[in-house]
Protein backbone atom coordinates (compact mmCIF):
# COMPACT_ATOMS: atom_id res chain seq x y z
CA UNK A 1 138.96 53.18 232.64
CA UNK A 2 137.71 53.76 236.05
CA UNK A 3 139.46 51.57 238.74
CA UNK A 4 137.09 50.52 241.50
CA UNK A 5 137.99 51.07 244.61
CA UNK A 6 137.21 47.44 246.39
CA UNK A 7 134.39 44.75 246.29
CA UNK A 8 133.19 45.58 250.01
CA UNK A 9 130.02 46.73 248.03
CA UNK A 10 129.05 43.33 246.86
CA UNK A 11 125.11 42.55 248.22
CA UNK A 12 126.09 39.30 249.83
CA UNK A 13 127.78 41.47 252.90
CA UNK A 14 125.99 43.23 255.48
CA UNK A 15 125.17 46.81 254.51
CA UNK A 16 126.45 48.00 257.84
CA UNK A 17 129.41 45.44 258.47
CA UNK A 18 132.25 47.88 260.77
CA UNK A 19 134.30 49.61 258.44
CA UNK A 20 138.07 50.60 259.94
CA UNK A 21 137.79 52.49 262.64
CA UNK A 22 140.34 54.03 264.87
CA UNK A 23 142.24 52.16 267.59
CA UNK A 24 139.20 53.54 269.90
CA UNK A 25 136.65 52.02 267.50
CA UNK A 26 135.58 55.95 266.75
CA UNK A 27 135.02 56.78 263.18
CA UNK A 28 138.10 58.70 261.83
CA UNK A 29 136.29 61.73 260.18
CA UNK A 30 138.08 64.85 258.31
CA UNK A 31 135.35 67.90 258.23
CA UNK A 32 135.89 70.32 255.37
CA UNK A 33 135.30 73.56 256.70
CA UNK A 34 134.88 76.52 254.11
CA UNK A 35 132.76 78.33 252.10
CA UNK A 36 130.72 78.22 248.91
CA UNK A 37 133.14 78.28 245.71
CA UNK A 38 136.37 77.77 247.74
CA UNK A 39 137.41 74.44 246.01
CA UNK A 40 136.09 72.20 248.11
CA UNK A 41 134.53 69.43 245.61
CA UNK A 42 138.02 69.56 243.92
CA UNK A 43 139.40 68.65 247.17
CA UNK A 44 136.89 65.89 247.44
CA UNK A 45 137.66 64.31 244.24
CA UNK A 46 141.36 64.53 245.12
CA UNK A 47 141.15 63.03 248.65
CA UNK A 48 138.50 60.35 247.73
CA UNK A 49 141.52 58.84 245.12
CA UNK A 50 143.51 57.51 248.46
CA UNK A 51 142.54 54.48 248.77
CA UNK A 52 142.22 54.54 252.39
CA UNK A 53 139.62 57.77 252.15
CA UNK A 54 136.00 58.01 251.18
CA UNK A 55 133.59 60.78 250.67
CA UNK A 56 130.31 62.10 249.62
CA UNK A 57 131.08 64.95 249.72
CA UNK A 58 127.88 66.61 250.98
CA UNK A 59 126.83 64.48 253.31
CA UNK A 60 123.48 65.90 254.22
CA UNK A 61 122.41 64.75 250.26
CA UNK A 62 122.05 67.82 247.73
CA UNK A 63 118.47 69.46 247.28
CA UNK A 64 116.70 68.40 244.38
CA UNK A 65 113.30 68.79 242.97
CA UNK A 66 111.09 65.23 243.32
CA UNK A 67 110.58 65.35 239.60
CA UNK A 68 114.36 66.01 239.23
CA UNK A 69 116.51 63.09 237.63
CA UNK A 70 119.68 63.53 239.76
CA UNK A 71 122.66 61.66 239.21
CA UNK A 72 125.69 60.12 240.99
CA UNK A 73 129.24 61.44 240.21
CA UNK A 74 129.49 58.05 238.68
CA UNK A 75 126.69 59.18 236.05
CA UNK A 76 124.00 56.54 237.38
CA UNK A 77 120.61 57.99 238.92
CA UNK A 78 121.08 58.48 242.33
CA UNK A 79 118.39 55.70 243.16
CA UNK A 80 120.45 53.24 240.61
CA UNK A 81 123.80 53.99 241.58
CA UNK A 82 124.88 50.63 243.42
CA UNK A 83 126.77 52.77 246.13
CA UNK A 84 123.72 54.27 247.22
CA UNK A 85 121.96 51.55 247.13
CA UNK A 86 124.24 49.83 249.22
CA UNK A 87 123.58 53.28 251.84
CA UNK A 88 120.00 52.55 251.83
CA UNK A 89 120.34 49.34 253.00
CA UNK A 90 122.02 50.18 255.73
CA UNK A 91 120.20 52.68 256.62
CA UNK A 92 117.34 49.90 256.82
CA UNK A 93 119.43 47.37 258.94
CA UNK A 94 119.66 50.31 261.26
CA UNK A 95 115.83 50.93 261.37
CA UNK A 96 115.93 54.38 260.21
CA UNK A 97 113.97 56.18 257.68
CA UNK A 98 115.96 57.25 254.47
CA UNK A 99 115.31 58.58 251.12
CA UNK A 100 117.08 59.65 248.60
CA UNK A 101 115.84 63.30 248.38
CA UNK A 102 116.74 63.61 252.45
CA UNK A 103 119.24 60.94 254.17
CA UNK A 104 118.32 62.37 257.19
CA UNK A 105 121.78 63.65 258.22
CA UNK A 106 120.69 67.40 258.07
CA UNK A 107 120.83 68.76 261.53
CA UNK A 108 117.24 69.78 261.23
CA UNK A 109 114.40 69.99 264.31
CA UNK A 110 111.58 72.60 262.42
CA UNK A 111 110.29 72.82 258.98
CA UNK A 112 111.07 76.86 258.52
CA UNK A 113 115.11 77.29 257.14
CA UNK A 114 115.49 80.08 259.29
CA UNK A 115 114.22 79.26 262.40
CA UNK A 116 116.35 76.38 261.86
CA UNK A 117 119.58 77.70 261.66
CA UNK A 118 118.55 79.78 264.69
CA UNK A 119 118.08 76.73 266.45
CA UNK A 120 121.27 75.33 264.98
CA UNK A 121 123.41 76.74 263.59
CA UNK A 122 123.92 80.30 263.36
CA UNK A 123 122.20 82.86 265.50
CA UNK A 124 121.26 86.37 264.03
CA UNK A 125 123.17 88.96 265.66
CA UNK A 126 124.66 87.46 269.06
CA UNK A 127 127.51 85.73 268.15
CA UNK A 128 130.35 83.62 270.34
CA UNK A 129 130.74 80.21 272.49
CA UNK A 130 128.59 80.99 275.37
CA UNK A 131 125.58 82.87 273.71
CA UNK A 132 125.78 79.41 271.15
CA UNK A 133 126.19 77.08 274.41
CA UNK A 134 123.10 78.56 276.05
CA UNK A 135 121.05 78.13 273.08
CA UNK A 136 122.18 74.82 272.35
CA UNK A 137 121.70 73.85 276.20
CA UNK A 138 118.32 74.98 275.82
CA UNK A 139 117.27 73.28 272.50
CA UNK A 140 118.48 70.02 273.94
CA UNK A 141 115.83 70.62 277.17
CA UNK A 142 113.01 70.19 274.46
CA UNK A 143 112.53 65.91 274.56
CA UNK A 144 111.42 66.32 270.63
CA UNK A 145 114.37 68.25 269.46
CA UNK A 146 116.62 66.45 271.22
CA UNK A 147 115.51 63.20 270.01
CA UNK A 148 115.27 64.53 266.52
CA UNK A 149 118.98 65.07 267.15
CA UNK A 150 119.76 62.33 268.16
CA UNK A 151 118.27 60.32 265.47
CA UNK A 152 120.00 62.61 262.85
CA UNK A 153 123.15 61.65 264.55
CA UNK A 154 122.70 58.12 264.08
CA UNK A 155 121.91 59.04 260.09
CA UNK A 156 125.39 60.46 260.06
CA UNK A 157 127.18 57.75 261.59
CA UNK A 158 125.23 55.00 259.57
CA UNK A 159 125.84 56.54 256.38
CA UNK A 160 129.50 57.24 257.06
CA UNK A 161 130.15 53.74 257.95
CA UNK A 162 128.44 52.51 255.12
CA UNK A 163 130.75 54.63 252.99
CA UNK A 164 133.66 53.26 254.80
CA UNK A 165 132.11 49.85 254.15
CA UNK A 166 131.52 49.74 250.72
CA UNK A 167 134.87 51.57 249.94
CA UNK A 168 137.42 49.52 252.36
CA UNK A 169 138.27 53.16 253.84
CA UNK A 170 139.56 54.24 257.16
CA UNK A 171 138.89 57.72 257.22
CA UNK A 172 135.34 59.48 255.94
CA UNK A 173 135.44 62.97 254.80
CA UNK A 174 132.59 65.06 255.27
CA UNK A 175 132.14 67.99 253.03
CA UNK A 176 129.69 69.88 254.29
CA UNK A 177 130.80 73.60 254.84
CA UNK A 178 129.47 74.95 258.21
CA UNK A 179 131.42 75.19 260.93
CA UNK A 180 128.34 74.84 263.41
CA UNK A 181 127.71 71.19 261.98
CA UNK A 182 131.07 70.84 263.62
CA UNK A 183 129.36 71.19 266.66
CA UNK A 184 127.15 68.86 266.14
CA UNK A 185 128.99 65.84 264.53
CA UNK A 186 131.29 66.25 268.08
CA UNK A 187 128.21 65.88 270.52
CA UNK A 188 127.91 61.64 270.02
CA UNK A 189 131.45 59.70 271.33
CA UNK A 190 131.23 58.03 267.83
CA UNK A 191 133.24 60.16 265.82
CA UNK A 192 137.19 61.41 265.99
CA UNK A 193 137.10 64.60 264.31
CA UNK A 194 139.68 66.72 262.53
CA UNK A 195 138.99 69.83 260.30
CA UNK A 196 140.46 71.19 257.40
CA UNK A 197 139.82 74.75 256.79
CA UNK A 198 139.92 75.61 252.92
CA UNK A 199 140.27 79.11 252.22
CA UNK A 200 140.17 80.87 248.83
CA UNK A 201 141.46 84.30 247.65
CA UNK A 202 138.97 86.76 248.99
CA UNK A 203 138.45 88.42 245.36
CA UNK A 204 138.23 85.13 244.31
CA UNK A 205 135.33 84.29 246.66
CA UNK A 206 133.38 87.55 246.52
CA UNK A 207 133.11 87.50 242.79
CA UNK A 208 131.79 83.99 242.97
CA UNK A 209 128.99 85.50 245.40
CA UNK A 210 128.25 88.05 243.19
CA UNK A 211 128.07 86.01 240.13
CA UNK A 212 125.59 82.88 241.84
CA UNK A 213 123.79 84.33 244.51
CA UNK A 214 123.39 88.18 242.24
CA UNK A 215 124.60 90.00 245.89
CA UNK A 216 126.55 92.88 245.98
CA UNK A 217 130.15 93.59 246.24
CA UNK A 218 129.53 95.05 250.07
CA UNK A 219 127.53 92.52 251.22
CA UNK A 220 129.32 89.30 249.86
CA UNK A 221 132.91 90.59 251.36
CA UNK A 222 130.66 91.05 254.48
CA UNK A 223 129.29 87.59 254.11
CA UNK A 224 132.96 86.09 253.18
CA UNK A 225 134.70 87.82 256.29
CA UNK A 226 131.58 86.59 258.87
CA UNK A 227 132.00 82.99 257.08
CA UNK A 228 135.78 82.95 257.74
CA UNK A 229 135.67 84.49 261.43
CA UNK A 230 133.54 82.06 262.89
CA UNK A 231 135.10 79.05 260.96
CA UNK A 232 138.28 79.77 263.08
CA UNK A 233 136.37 80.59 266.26
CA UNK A 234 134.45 77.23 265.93
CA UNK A 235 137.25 75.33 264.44
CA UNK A 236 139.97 76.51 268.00
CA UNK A 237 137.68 74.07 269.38
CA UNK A 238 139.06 71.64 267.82
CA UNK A 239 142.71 70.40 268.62
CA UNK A 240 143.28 68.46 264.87
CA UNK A 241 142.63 71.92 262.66
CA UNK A 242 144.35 72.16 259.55
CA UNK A 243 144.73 75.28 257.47
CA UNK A 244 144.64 74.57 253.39
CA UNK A 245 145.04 77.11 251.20
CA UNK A 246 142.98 76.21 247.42
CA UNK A 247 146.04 78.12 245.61
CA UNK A 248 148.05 75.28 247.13
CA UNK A 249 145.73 72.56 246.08
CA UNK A 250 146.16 73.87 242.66
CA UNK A 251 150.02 74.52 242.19
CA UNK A 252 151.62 72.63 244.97
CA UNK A 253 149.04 69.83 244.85
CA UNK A 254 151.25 66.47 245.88
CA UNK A 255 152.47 68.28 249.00
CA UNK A 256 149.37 69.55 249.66
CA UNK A 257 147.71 66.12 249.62
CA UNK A 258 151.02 64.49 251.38
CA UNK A 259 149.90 66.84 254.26
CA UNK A 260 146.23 65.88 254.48
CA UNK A 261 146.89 62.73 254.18
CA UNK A 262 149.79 63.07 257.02
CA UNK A 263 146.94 65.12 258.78
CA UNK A 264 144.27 62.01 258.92
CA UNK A 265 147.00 59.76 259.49
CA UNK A 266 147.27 57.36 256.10
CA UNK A 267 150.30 56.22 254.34
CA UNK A 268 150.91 58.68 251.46
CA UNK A 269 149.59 58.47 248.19
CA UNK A 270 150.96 59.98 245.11
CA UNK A 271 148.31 61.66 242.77
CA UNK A 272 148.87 61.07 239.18
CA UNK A 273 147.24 64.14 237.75
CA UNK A 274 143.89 62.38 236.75
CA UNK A 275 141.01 61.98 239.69
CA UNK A 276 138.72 60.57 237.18
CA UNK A 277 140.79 57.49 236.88
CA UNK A 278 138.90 56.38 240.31
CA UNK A 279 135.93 55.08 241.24
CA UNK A 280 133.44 58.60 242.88
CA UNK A 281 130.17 58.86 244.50
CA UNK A 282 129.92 62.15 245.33
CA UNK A 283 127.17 64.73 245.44
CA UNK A 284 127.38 68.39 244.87
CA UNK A 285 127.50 71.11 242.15
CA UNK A 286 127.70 70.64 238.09
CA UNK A 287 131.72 70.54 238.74
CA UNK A 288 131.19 66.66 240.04
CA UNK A 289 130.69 65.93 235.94
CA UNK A 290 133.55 68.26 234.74
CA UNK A 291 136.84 67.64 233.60
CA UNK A 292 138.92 65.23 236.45
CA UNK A 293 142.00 67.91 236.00
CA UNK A 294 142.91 70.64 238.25
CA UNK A 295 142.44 74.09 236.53
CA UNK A 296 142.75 76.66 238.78
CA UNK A 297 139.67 79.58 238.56
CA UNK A 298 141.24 82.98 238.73
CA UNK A 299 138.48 84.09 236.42
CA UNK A 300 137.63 86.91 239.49
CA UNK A 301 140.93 89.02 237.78
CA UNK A 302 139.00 90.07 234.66
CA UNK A 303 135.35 90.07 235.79
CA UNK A 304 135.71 92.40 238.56
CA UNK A 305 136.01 95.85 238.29
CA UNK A 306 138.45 97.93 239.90
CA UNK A 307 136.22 99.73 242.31
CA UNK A 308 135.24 96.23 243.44
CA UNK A 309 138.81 95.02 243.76
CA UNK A 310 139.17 98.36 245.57
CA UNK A 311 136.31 97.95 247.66
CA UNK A 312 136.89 94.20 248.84
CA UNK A 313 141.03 95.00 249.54
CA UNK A 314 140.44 98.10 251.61
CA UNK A 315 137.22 95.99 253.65
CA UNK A 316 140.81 93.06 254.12
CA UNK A 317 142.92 95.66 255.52
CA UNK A 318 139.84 97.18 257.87
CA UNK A 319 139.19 93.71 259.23
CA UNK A 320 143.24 93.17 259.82
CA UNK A 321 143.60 96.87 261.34
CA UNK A 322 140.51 96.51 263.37
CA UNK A 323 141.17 92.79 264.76
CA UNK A 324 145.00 93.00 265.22
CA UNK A 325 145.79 89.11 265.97
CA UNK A 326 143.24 87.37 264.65
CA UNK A 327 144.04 84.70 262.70
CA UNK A 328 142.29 85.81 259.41
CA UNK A 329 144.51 88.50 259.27
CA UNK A 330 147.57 86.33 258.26
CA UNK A 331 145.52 84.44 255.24
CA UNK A 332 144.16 87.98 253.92
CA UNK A 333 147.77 89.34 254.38
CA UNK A 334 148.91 86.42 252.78
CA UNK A 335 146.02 86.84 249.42
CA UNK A 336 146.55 90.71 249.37
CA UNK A 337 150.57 90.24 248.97
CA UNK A 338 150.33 87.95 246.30
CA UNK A 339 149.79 90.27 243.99
């Protein structure tokens, strides 16, 4: 039996009526910040069962084919599913243009991916807060781009609230990985941000890489260790950051959620094992269907060789010779210890 989580979706309300709101009237938003195959859509499921939490989890939609049937968390099609519905209609009280193939909320100003995340989000080889400054100063000088920005800012806002709405929630979690969309979600005075970094066993990570994406054992620890760098240099930005660690989510999961939801600022809520006993709307990978138990994925211990083990622990003690200080250094001592 699924309980619902309120009747704030019912048609006879306005689409876009305020949800709860901080004592500013900002949106109180939590930003996930991690990488692929860290945990994170757990960690949706399990902070979406507090009442007083919503999410989407990916809230710039999930990239399907047109001819693609795609379906809800809550096994309707994405166009039947009565939550979105209830999103699209307030993304047309709003007057903005939504479908359900692109929401709109992507921080996107030109067609081509990679000039894209040039533009904004992650530049090719020069790296750190003023380089990233300049270009965004510059992007915003362009009148099309920074309208385009601006409308996708709206997009975000509208569909959080509408979230908030439809759930009777006070704080919106937005799942959406990358650190620069930080950035981004901070520019409008709408929003009252806080981040929580999830982190995953290196190994765990890496072999994860190499198993989706087919990369190699160099280049995903290279990938991993980039990812995780400028997570924390983005995320010092921020004076609400919140380390979680997904071994913690899975063995110590009550405290762990008693911290979050410390961390956001609701009452506590005790998780009774099952986060398919609630009502979910969430979009991401084939895990959003799976079982609603935690079962933590160490499967990384018998698919990886031990020159890869090798390779990726000796790359972990490089990084925390080379970059004494840094803050990585204390979750990689903290993975390579474990063992």
């Amino acid at each position: 039996m699924v309980r619902h989580r309120s009747d704030a979706g019912s048609t006879s309300q306005n689409p876009v009526a305020a949800s709860a709101a901080g004592g500013d009237g900002r949106l109180p938003v939590l930003f996930l910040a991690c990488s692929s195959f860290s945990g994170s859509t757990l960690l949706s499921f399990l902070l979406n069962t507090h009442p007083e939490i919503t999410t989407v989890g990916h809230t710039i939609g999930w990239r399907y084919t047109p001819g693609e049937r795609f379906y809800c968390s809550c096994s309707a099609l994405l166009e039947a599913c009565a939550f979105w519905r209830h999103v699209a209609d307030a993304f047309a009280a709003a007057g903005l243009p939504f479908s359900f193939h692109d929401f709109g909320t992507r921080y996107q100003i030109v067609g081509n991916d990679r000039l894209n995340r040039y533009l904004t989000a992650q530049l090719p080889r020069l790296r750190g807060d003023r380089v990233e400054a300049l270009r965004d100063r510059l992007v915003a000088a362009v009148p099309a781009w920074r309208r385009r920005l601006a409308l996708q800012d709206r997009a975000n806002e509208t569909l959080m609230r509408a979230a908030m709405a439809y759930s009777g929630a006070r704080v919106y979690v937005d799942n959406t990985h990358s650190p620069y969309r930080l950035w981004h979600l901070a520019r409008g005075p709408g929003l009252d941000l806080s981040v929580a970094y999830l982190v995953r066993d290196i190994r765990g990570t890496v072999y994860s890489y190499m198993k989706n994406h087919g990369w190699d054992v160099r280049n995903a620890t290279r990938i991993w260790l980039d990812e995780q760098a400028n997570i924390l240099r983005i995320g010092a930005r921020f004076p609400r950051f919140m380390t979680v660690h997904y071994d913690d989510l899975c063995e110590r999961t009550e405290d762990t959620l008693a911290a979050l939801h410390a961390f956001v600022g609701v009452a506590p809520h005790r998780f009774d094992g099952d986060f398919g006993a609630v009502e979910h709307h969430i979009l991401g990978n084939v895990m959003r269907f799976g079982a609603k138990r935690i079962a933590k994925d160490e499967r990384w211990r018998s698919a990886l060789d031990r020159r890869d083990i090798a390779y990726i622990e000796t790359a972990a003690r490089r990084f925390i010779a080379r970059r004494p200080g840094h803050p990585l250094g204390d979750i990689l001592r903290r993975h390579l210890n474990d063992d």
